[in-house]
Protein backbone atom coordinates (compact mmCIF):
# COMPACT_ATOMS: atom_id res chain seq x y z
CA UNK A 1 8.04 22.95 14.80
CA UNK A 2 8.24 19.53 16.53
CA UNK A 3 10.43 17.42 15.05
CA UNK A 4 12.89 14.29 15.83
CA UNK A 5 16.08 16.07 16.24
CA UNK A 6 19.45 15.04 17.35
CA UNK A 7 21.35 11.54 16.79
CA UNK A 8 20.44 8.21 18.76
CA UNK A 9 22.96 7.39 21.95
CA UNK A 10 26.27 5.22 21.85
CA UNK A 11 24.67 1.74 22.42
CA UNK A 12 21.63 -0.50 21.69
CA UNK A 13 22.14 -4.11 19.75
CA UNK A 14 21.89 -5.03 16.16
CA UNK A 15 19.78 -7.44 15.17
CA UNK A 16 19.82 -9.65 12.30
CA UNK A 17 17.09 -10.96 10.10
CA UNK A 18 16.51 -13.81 12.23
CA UNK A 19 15.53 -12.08 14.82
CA UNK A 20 13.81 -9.49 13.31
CA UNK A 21 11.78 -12.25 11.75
CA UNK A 22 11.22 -13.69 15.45
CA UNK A 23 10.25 -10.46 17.22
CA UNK A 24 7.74 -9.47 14.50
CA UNK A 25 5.92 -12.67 14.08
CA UNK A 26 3.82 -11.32 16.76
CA UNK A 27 2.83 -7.93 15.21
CA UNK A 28 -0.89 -6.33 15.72
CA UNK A 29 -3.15 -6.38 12.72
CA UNK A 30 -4.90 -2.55 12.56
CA UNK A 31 -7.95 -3.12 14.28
CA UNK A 32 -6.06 -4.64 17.44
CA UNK A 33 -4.32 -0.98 17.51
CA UNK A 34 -7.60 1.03 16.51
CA UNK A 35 -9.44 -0.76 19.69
CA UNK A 36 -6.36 0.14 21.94
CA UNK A 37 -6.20 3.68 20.69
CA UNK A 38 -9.89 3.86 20.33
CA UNK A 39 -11.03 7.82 21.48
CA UNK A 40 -7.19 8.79 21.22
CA UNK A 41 -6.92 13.28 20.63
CA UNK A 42 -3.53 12.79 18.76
CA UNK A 43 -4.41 12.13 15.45
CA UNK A 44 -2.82 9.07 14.28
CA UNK A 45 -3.07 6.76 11.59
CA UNK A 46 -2.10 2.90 9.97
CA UNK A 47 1.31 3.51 7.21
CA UNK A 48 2.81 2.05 4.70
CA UNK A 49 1.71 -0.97 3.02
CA UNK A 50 -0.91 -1.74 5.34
CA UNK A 51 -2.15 1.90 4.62
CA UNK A 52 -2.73 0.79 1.20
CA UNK A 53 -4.98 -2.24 1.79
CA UNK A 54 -7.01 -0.53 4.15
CA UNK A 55 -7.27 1.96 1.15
CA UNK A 56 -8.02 -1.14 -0.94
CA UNK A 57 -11.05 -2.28 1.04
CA UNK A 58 -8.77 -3.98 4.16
CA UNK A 59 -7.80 -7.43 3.14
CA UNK A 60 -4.51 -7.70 3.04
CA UNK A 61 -2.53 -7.69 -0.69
CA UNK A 62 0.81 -9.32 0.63
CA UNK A 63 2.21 -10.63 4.20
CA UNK A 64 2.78 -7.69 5.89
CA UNK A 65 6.28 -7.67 8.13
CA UNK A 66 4.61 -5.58 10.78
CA UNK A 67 1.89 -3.10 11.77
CA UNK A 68 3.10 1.00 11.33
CA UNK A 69 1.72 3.66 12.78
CA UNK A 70 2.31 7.62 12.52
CA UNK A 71 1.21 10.21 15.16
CA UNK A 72 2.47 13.28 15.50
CA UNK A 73 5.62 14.00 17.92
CA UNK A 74 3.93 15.77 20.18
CA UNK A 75 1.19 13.15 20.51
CA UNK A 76 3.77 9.98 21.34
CA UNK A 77 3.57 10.17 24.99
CA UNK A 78 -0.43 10.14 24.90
CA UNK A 79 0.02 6.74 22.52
CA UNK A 80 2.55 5.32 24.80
CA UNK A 81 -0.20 5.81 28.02
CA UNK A 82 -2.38 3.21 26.11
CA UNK A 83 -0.20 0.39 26.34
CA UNK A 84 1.29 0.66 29.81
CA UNK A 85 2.20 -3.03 30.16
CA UNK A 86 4.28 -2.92 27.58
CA UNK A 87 7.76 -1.69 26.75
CA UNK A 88 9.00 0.88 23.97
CA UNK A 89 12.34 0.24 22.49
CA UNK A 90 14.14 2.67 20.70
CA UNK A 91 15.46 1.91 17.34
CA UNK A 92 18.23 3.96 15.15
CA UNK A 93 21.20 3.30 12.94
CA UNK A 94 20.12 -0.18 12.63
CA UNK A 95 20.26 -0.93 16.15
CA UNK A 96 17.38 -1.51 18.88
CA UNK A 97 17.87 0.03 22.33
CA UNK A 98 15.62 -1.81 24.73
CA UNK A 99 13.87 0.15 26.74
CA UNK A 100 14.91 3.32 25.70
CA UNK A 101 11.52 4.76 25.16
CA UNK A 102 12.02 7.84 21.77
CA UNK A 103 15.33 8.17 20.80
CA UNK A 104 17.11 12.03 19.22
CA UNK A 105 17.31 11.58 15.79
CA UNK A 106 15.08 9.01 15.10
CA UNK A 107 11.69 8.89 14.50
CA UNK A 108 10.53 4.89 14.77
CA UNK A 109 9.82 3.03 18.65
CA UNK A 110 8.54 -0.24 18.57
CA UNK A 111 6.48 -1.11 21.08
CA UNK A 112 7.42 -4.72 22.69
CA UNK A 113 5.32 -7.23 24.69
CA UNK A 114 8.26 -8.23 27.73
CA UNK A 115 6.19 -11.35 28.07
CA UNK A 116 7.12 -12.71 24.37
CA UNK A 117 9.87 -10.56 23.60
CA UNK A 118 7.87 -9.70 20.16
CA UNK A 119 6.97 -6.35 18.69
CA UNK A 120 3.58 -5.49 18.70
CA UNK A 121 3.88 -1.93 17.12
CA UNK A 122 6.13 0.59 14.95
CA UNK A 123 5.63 3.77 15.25
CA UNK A 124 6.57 6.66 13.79
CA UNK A 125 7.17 10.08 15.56
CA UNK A 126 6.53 12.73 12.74
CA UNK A 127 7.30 16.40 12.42
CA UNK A 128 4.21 18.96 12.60
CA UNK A 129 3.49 22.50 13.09
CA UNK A 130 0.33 22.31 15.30
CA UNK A 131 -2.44 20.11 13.50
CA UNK A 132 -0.53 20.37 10.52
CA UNK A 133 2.20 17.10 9.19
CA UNK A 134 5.09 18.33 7.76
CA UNK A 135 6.83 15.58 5.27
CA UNK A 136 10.16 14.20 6.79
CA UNK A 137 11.57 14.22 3.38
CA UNK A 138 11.35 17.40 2.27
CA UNK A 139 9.77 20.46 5.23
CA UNK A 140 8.17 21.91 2.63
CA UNK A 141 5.80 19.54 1.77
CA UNK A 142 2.85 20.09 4.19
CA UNK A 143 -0.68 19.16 4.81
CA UNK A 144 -3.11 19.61 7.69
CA UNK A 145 -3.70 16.03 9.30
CA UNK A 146 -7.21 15.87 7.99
CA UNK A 147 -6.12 15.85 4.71
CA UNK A 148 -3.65 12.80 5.20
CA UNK A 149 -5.49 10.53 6.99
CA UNK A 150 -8.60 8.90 5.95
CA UNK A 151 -10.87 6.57 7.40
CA UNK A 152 -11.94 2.41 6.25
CA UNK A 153 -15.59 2.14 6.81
CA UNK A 154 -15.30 1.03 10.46
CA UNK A 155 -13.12 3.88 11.31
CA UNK A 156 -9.97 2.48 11.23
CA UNK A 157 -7.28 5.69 9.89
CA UNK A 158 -4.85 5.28 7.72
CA UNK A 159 -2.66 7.31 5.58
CA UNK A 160 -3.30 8.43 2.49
CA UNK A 161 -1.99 6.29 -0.50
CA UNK A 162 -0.18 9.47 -2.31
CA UNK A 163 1.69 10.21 0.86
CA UNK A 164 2.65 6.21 1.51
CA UNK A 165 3.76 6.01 -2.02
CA UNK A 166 6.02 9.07 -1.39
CA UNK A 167 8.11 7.84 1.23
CA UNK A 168 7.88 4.26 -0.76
CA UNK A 169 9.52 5.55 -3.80
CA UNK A 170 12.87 6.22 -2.06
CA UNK A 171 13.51 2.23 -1.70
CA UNK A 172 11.19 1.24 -4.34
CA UNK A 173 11.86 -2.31 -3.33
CA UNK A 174 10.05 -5.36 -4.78
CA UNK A 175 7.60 -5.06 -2.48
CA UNK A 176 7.13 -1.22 -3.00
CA UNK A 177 6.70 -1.36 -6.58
CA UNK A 178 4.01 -4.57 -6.12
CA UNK A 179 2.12 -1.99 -3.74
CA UNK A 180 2.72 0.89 -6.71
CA UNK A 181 1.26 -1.00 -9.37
CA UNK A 182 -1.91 -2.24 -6.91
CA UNK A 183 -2.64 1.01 -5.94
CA UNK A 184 -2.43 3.14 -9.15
CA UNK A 185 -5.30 1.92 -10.55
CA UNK A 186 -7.32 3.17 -7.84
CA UNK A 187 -5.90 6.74 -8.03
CA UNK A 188 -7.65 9.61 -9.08
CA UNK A 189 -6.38 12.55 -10.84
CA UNK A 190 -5.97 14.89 -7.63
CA UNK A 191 -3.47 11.73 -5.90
CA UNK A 192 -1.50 10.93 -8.75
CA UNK A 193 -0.87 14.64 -9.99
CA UNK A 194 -0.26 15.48 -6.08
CA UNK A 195 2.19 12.12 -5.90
CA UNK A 196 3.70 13.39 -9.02
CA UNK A 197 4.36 16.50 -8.29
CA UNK A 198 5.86 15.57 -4.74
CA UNK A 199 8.41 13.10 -6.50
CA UNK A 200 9.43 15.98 -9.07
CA UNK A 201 10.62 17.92 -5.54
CA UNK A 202 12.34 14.29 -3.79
CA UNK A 203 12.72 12.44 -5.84
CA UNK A 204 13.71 13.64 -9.19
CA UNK A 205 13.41 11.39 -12.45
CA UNK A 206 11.79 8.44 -10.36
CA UNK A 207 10.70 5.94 -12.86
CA UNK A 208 6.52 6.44 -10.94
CA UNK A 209 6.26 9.97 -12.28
CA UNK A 210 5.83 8.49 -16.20
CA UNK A 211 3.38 6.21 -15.43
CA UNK A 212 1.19 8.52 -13.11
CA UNK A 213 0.71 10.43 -15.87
């Protein structure tokens, strides 16, 4: 299985809000990554909160901090040969290596524009067997990548809403629940009893599981 193994290096700088602030001001909306990555083999898809507006119809619900994307590990280094005038940092532990390209043991690289010193991109480096995504929270939780990623009418792909929600419900911060409660409305039976059933194995007793019922 390919997977993010190992811990990150002695090294790289913390950064505060400030500057995390700063260096994302610049981040890509989806359709600035979906023309760079436009023909791409790797599957890959929009996460996270943009994931749900896309699923929403694409306008964006909230301000969005940055742009996320997943691909599978094994598909990084054919993402990182789209954007070779920029730089990939590393990021782990709360601290950003510059430069470092992936890091062991973590799974996010931002991609950097040297000429700002912004972030354009996060991505995320996920575990698979194959063509199939296996969920970093729990292996056994699996799903073959066309069955987690859909497409907006123009072709944009973005994860599905039951699998954004699952890896949302471990912080279930303001922001998380505001994207719970937007969303769930728009869930069918097969997503929230999938959802449900995926927080019964993580995340035991979360306060979702009542209320996708």
């Amino acid at each position: 299985m390919a997977t993010v193994s190992g811990q990150p290096p002695p090294g790289g700088v913390e950064v505060d809000e400030a500057r995390l602030d700063a260096g994302w001001a610049g981040a890509w909306r989806p359709e600035q990554a979906a023309e760079r990555l436009r023909g791409l083999a790797a599957p890959w898809c929009v996460a996270a909160g943009w994931a749900l507006d896309l699923f929403r119809g694409g306008a964006p619900s909230r301000p969005h901090g940055d742009l996320e994307l997943a691909v599978p590990e094994a598909g990084f280094a054919e993402v990182a040969a789209r954007f070779p005038e920029y730089v990939w940092d590393g990021v782990g532990d709360g601290r950003v290596y510059a430069g470092s390209g992936p890091l062991p043991g973590s799974h996010q690289t931002w991609l950097r524009d040297p000429a700002t010193d912004r972030w354009l991109l996060d991505v995320f480096r996920e575990p698979h067997e194959g063509g199939t995504w296996v969920c970093r929270r729990d292996p056994a939780i699996r799903l073959p990548y066309a069955e987690i990623i859909a497409h907006t009418a123009d072709g944009i792909p973005y994860l599905v809403p039951e699998v954004v929600l699952l890896f949302k419900a471990k912080a279930a911060r303001p922001k998380d629940e505001a994207d719970f409660a937007g969303v769930l409305p728009l869930l069918g039976a097969e997503r929230r009893e999938r959802l449900r059933g995926w927080l019964e194995r993580v995340h035991p007793g979360h306060g979702w599981e009542e209320r996708l019922g």
